[in-house]
Protein backbone atom coordinates (compact mmCIF):
# COMPACT_ATOMS: atom_id res chain seq x y z
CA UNK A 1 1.71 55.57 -34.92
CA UNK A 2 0.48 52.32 -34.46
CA UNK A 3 -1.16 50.69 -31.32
CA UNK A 4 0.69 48.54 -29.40
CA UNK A 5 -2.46 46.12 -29.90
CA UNK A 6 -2.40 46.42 -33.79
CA UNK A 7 2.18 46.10 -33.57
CA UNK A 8 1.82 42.89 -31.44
CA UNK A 9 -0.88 41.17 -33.89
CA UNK A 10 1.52 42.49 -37.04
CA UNK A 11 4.74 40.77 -35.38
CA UNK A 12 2.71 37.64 -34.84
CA UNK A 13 1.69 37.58 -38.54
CA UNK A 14 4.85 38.06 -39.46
CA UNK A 15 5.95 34.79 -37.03
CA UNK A 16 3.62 32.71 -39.28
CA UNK A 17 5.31 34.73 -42.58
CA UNK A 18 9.07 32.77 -41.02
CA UNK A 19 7.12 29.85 -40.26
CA UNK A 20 5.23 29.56 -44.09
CA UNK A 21 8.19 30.14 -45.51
CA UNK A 22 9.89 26.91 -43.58
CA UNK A 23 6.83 24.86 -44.45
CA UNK A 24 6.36 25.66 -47.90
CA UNK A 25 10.12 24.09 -49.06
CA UNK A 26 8.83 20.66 -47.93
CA UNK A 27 10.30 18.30 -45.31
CA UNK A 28 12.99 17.50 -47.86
CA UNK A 29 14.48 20.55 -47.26
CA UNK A 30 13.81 21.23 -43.35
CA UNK A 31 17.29 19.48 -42.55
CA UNK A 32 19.54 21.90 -44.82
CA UNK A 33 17.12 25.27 -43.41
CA UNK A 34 17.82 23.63 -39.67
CA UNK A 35 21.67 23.38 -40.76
CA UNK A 36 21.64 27.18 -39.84
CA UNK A 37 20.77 26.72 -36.01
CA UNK A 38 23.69 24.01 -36.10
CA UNK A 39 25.99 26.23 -37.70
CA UNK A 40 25.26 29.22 -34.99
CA UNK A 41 25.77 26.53 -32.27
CA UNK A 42 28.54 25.20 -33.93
CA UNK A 43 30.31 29.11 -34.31
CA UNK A 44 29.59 29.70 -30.22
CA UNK A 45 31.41 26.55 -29.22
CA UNK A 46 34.59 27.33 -31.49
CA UNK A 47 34.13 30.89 -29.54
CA UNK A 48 34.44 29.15 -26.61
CA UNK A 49 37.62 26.90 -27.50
CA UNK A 50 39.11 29.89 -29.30
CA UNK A 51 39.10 32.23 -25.37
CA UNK A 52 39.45 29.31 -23.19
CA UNK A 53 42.56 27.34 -24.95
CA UNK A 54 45.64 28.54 -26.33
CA UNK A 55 47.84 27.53 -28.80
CA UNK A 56 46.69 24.92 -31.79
CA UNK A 57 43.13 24.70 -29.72
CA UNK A 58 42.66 28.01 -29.73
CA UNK A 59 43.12 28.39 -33.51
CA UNK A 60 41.21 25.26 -34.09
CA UNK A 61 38.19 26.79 -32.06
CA UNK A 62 38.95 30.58 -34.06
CA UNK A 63 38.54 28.83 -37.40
CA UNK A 64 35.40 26.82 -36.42
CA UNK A 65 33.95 29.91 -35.26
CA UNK A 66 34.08 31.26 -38.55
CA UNK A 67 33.63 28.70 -40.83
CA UNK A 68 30.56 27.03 -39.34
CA UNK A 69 28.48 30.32 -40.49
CA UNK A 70 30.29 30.67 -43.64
CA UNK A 71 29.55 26.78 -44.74
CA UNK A 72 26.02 26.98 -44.27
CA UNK A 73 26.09 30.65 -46.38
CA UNK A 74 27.69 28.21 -49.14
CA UNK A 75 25.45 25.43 -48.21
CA UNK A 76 21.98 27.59 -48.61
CA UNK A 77 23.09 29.25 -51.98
CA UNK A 78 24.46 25.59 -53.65
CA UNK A 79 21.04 24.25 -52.24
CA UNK A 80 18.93 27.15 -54.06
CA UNK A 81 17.58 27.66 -50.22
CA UNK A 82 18.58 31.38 -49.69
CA UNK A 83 15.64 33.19 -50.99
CA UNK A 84 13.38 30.89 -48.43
CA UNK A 85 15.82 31.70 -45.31
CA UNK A 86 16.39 35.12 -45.86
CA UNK A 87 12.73 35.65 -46.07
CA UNK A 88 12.78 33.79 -42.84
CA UNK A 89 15.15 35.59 -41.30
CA UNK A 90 13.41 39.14 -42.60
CA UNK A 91 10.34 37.94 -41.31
CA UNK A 92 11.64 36.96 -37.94
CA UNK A 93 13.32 40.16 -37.54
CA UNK A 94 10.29 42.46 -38.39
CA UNK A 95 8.64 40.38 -35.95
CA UNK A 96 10.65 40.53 -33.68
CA UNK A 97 11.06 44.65 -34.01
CA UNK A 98 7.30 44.84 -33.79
CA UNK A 99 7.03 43.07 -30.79
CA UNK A 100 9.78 45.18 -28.85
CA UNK A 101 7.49 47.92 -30.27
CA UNK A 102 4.59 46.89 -28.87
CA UNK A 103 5.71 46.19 -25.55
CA UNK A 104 7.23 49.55 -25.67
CA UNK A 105 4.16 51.43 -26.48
CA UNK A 106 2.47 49.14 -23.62
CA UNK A 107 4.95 50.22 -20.52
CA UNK A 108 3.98 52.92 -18.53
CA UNK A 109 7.01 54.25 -17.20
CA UNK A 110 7.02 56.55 -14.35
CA UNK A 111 10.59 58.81 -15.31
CA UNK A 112 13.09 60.66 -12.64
CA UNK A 113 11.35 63.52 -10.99
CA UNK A 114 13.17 66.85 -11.44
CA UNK A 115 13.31 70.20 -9.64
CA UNK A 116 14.01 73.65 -11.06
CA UNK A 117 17.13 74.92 -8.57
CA UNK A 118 18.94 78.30 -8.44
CA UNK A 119 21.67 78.64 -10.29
CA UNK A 120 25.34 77.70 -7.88
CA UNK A 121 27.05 80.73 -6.41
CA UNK A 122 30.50 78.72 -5.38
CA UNK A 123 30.46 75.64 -7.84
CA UNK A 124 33.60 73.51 -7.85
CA UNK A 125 34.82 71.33 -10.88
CA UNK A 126 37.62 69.05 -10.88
CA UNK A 127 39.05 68.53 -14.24
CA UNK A 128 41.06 65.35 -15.42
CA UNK A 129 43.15 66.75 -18.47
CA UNK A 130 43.58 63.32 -19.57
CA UNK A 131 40.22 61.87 -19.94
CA UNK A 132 38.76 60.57 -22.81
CA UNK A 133 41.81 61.51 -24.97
CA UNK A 134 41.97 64.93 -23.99
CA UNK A 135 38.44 66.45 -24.17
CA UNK A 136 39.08 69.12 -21.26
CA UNK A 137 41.59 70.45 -23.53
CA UNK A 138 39.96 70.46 -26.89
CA UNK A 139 36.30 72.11 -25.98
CA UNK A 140 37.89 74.39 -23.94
CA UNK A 141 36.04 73.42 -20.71
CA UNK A 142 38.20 74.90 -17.97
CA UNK A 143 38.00 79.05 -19.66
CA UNK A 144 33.97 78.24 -20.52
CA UNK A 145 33.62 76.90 -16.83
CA UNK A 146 35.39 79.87 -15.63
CA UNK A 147 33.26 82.08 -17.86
CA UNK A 148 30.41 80.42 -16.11
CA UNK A 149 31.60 81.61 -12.43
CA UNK A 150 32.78 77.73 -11.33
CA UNK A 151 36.32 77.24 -9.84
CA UNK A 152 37.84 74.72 -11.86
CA UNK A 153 40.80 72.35 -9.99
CA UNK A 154 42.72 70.72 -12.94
CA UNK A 155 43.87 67.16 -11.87
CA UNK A 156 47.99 66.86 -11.79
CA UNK A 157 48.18 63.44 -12.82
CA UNK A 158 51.68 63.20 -12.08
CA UNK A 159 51.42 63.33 -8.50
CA UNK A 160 48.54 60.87 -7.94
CA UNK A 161 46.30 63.67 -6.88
CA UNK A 162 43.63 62.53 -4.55
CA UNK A 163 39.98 63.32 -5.51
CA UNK A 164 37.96 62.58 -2.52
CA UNK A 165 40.54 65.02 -0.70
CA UNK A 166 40.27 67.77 -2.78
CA UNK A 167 36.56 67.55 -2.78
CA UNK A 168 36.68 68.03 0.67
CA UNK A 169 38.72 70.45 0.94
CA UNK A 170 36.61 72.12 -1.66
CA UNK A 171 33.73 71.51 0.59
CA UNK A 172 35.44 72.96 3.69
CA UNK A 173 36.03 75.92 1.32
CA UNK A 174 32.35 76.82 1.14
CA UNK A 175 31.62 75.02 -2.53
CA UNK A 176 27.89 74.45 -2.73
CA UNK A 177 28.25 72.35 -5.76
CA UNK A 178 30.80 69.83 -6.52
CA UNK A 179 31.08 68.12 -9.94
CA UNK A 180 33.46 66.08 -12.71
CA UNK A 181 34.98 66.29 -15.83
CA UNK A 182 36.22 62.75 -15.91
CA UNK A 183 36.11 59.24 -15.66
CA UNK A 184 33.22 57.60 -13.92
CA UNK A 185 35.89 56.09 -11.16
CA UNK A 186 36.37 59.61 -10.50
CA UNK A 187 33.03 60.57 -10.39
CA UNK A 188 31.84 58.16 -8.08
CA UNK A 189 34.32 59.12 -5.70
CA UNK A 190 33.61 62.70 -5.71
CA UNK A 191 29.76 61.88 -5.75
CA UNK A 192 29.94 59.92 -2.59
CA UNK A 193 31.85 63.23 -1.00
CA UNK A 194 29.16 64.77 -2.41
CA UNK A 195 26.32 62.98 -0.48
CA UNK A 196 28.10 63.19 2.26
CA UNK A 197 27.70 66.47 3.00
CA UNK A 198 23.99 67.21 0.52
CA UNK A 199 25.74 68.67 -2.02
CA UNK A 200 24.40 68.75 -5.64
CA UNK A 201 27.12 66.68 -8.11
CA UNK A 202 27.01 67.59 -11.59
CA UNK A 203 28.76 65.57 -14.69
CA UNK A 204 30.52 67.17 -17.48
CA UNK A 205 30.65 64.18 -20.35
CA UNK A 206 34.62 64.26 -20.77
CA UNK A 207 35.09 60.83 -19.87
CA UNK A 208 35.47 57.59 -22.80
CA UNK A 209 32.28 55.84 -22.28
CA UNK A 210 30.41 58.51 -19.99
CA UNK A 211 27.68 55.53 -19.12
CA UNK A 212 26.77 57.25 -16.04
CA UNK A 213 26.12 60.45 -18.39
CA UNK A 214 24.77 58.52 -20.38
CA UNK A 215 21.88 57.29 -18.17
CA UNK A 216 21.37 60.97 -17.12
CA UNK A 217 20.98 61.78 -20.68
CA UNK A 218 23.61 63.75 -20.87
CA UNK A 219 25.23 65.15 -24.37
CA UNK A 220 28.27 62.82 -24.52
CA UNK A 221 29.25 64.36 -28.16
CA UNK A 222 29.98 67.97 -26.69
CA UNK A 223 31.05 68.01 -23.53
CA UNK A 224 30.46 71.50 -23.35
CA UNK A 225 26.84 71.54 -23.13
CA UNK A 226 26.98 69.69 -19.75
CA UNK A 227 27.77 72.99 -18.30
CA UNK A 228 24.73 74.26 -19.20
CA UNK A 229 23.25 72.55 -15.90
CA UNK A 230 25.82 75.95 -13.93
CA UNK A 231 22.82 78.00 -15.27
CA UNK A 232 19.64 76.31 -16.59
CA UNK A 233 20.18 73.13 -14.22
CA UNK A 234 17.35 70.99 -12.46
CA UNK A 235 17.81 68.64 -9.85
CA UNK A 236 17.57 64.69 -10.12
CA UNK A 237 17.29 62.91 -7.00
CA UNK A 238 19.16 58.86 -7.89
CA UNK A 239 20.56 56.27 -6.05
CA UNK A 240 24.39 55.52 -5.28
CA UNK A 241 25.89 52.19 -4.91
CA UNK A 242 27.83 51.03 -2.44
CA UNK A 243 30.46 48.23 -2.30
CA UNK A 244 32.67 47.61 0.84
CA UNK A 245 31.81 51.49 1.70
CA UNK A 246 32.58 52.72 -1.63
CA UNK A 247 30.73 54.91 -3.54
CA UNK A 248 30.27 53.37 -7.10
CA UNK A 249 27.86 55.02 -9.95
CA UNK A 250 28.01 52.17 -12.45
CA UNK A 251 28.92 48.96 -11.96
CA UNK A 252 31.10 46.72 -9.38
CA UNK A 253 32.63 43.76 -11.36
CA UNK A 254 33.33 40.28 -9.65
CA UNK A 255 35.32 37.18 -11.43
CA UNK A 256 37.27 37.19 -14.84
CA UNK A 257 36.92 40.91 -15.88
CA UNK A 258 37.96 42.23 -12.29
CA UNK A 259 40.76 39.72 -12.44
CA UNK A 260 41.97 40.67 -16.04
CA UNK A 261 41.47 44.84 -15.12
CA UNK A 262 44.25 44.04 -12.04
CA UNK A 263 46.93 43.48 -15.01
CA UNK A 264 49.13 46.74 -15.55
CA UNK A 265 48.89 45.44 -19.29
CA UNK A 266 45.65 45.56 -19.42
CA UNK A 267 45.23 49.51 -20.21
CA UNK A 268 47.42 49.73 -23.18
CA UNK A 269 46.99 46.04 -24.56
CA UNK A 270 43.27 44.82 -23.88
CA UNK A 271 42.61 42.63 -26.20
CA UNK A 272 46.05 40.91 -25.70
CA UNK A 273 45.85 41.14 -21.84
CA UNK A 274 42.32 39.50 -21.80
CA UNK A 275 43.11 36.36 -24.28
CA UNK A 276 46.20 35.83 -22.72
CA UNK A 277 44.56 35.35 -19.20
CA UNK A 278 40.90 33.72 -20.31
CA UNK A 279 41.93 30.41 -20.80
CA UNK A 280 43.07 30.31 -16.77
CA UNK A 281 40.36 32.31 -15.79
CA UNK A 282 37.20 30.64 -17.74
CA UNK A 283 38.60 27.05 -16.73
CA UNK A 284 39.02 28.10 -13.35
CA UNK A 285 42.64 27.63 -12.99
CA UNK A 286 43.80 31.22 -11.78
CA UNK A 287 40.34 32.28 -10.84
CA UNK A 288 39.23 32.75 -7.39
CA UNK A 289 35.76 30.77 -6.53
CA UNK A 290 33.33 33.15 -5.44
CA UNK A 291 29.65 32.62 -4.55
CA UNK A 292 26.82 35.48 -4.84
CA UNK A 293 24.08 35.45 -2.27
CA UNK A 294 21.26 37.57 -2.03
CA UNK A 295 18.67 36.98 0.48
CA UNK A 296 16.95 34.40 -0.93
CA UNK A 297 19.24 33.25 -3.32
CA UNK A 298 22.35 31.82 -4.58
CA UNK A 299 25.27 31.30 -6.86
CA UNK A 300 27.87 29.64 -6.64
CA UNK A 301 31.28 29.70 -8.71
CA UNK A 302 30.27 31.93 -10.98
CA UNK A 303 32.96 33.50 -13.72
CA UNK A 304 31.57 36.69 -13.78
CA UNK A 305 29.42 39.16 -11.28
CA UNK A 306 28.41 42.12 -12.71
CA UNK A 307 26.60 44.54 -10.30
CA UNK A 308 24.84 47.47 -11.28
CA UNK A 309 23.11 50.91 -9.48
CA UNK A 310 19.71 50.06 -10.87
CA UNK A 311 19.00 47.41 -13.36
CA UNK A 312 20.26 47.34 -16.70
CA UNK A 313 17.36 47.11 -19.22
CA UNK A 314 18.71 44.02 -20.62
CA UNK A 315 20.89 41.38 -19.54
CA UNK A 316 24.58 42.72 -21.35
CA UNK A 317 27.32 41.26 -19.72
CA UNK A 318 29.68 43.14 -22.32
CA UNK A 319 28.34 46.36 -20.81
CA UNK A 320 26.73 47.97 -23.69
CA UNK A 321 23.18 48.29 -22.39
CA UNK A 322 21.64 51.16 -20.16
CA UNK A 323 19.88 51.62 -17.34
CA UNK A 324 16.13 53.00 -18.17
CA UNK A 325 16.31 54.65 -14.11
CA UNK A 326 18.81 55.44 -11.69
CA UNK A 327 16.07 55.37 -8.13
CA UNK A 328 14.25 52.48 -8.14
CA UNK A 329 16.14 51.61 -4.50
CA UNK A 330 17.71 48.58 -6.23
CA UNK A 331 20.84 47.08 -7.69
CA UNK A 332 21.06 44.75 -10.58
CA UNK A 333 22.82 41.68 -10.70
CA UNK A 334 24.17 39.59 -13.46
CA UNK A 335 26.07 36.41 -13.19
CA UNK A 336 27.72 34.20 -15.57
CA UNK A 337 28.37 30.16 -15.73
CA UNK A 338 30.02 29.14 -19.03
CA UNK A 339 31.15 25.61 -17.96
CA UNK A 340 32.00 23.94 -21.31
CA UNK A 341 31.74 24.18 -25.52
CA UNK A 342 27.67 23.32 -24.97
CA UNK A 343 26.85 25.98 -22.61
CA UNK A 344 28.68 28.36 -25.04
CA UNK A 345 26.55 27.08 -27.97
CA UNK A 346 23.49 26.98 -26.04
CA UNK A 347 24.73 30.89 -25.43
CA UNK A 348 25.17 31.67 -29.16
CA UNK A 349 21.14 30.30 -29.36
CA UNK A 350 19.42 31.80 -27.29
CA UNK A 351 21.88 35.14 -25.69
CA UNK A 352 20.69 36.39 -22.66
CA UNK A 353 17.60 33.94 -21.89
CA UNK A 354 20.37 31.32 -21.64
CA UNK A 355 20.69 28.82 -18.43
CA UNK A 356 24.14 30.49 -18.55
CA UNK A 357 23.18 33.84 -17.53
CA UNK A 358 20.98 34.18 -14.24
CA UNK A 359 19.49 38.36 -13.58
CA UNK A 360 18.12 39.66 -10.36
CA UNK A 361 16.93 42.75 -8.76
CA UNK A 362 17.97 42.86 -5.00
CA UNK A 363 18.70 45.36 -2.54
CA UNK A 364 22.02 43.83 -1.29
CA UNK A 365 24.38 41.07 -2.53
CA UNK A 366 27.73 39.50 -0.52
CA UNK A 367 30.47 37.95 -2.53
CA UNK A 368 32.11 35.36 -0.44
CA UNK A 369 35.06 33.28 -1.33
CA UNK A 370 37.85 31.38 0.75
CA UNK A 371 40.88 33.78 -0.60
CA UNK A 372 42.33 36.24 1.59
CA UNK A 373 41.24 39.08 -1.27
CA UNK A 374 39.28 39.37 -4.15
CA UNK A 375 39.75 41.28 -7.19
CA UNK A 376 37.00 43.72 -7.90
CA UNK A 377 36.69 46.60 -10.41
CA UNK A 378 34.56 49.03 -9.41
CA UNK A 379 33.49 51.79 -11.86
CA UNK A 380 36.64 50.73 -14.03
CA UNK A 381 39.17 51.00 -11.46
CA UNK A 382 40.96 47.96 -10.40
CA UNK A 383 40.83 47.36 -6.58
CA UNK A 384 41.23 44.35 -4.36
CA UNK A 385 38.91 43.49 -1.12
CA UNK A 386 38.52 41.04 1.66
CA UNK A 387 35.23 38.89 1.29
CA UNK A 388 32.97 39.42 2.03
CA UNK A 389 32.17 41.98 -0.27
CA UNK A 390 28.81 43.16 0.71
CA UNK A 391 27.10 45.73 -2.35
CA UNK A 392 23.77 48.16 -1.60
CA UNK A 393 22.27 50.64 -2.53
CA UNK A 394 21.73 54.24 -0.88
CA UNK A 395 18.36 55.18 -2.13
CA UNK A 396 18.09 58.33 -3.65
CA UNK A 397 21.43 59.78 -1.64
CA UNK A 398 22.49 61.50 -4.97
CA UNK A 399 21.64 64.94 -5.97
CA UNK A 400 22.41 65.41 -9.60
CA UNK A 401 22.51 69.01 -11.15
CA UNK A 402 21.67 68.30 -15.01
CA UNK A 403 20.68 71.00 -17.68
CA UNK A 404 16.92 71.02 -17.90
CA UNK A 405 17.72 70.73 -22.05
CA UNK A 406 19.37 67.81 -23.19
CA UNK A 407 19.37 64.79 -25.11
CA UNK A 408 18.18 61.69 -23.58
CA UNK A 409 19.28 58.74 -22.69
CA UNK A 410 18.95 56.27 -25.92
CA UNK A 411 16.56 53.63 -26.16
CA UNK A 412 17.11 50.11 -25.66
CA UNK A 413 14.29 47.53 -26.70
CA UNK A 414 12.82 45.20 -24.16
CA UNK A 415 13.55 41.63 -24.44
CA UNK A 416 10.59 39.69 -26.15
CA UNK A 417 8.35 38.05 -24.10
CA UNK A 418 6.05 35.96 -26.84
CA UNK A 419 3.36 35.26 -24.47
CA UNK A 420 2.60 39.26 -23.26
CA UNK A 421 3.11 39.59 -27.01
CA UNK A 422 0.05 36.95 -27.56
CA UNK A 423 -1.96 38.36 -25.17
CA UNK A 424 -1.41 41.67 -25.85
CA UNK A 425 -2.78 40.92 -29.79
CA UNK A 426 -6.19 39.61 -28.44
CA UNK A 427 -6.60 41.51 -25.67
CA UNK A 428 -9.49 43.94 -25.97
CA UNK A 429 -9.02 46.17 -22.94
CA UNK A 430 -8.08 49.94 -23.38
CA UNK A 431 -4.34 50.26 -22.67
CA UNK A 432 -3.19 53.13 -20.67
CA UNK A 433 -1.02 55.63 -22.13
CA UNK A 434 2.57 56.17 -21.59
CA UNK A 435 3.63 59.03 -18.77
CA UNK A 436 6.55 61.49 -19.47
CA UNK A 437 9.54 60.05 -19.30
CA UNK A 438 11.22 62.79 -16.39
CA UNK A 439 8.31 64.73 -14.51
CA UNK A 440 9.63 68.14 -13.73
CA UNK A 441 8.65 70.26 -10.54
CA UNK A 442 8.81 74.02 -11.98
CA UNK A 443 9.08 75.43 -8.10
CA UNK A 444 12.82 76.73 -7.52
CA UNK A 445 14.85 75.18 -4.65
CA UNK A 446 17.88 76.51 -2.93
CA UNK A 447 21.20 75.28 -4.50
């Protein structure tokens, strides 16, 4: 494997390879090779007509969203240019992939400390039957949790069970381990009962996204194999988030996706449900105006608040990223301010590093605004609250039973910072290696 040294010096060769390849076709050309930036540009402002209009605007900006990318495609291969800017583009993107690389290979992350713990004696699971399409059902998980010694409750959705009640109750029945084979709204809920009382919370991966499983590392394929953690478990000590004195294991959500998640629509039509509202919502219309304040900073009228138990590795306000812990103490905070067809193309540039996007790492954040109540979706489920809205974070308050074999959380590249990069390649230091990503404490601990 390479050195993250000998990586960063190869991606900025390959920089110079994009940049040759530029020079070489003469200034002539330069205008027709820049057409490509324009065209990207020109594809995130029709984005941005095509969600915040309707009607003929709205197909206008769907069209130019396409066809800006697609003309300069044509425009490169009538021009004879597409061998030079595909070699640019395969040069920038090996040097970009080297760089993440080396920056990988140069962080020194300290991983979640596990203990070994004995296995539960009265271990409670509460079952959604529903959840992600049925997967209690189809592995079987209430007869192989049973097998296992666990008392399984199995959610009656028709009657709007309540979970944080019948964790309780489970609790008041002696249970010395609660955990959830559900959504992550429902697991927050019964993790907060769980810290309540210093109870170990497990997850079982039957949820449709399983993000919080996911972070844990977690097998989100087979559900089953979550259960190992009843007897081969350790024990992860993470934070839980807080918002208005709820317990949340994700993400709280402020602005246009909190106000589009209160539709009833919304679950069986999302796609319909969100275009229908955006145009109101990103023009600010039918939004509320909220401001975000840390405290030393803030935001004001942002469209979007996304708030996170830990940081999220990169800025992703479409919630695909990960978090690479889950007890550094902190939340992580990610607002966004699309005002207009410029900021959207200045978004389609340059994605996350983007004036439109603004990331922190605090320890609390208040949403205030002037209405009466404020939508917020917390964990997925659609709530409203009286601003303020004050978030934190209860610092490793979490005890999380996980099987000591499992997967991993996947990997997601660092953003590229070009001048670590550049000093990283002629920097002649020794660089220390990277620790284990989890260090385990073999000594046993009660349940």
């Amino acid at each position: 494997m390479r050195s993250p040294r000998a990586l960063a010096r190869l991606a900025l060769l390959c920089v110079a390879a994009a940049v040759t390849a530029v020079v070489a076709v003469g200034v002539a050309h330069w205008l027709i090779l820049l057409l490509g930036l324009v065209g990207l540009a020109l594809a995130g402002a029709g984005l941005w007509w095509a969600l915040a209009h309707r009607g003929f605007a709205r197909l206008c900006g769907a069209l130019l969203a396409i066809a800006a990318p697609v003309g300069v495609i044509v425009l490169y291969a009538v021009s004879g240019l597409w061998i030079v800017a595909a070699a640019a583009v395969a040069a920038w993107t090996v040097a970009v992939g080297c760089a993440r690389s080396a920056l990988r290979g140069l962080r020194t992350p300290h991983g979640m400390r596990s203990r070994s713990v004995r296995p539960p004696r009265r271990a409670v699971l509460i079952m959604n039957p529903r959840s992600g399409g049925g997967k209690v059902g189809r592995f079987g998980l209430v007869e192989k949790a049973e097998a296992l010694g666990a008392r399984v409750i199995l959610l009656d959705l028709d009657t709007r069970p309540d979970p944080v009640a019948l964790a309780r109750r489970a609790v008041a029945d002696g249970a010395d381990l609660l955990g959830v084979a559900g959504g992550d709204g429902t697991q927050a809920l019964v993790a907060g009962v769980a810290a309540e009382h210093g109870l170990p919370f497990m997850v079982v991966t039957a949820g449709t996204r399983n993000h919080f499983a996911m972070d844990l590392g977690l097998d989100r394929d087979d559900p089953a194999r979550s259960l190992d953690a009843l007897t081969d478990g350790v024990e992860l000590r993470v934070d839980l988030g807080d918002v208005a004195g709820r317990p949340f294991v994700n993400t709280a959500s402020f602005g246009a996706y909190a106000q589009i998640v209160q539709n009833p629509d919304y679950r069986d039509a999302k796609t319909t449900t969100a275009l229908d509202q955006l145009p109101d919502l990103l023009t600010g219309d039918a939004a509320a105006a909220l401001t975000a304040r840390t405290d030393d900073q803030r935001l004001d009228t942002p469209q979007a608040v996304l708030v996170s138990n830990n940081p999220y590795a990169r800025a992703d306000p479409v919630g695909g990223g990960r978090r690479p812990r889950l007890d550094t103490g902190t939340l992580g905070v990610i607002a966004v301010r699309v005002e207009g067809a410029v900021r959207a193309a200045e978004l389609a540039l340059f994605g996350e590093r983007a004036s439109s996007i603004t990331t922190l790492t605090t320890h609390q954040l208040v949403i205030e605004s002037d209405e009466e109540l404020i939508p917020v979706a917390v964990d997925g489920e659609a709530l409203t609250l009286p601003p303020p809205v004050v978030c934190t974070t209860r610092p490793g308050a979490l005890r999380v039973r996980v099987p000591r074999h499992r997967p991993g959380a996947p990997y997601i590249a660092p953003s590229v910072d070009w001048r670590r990069v550049v000093r990283l390649a002629f920097d002649r230091t020794p660089h220390p290696r990277k620790h284990n990503q989890e260090h385990t404490d073999d000594r046993p601990t009660a349940a």
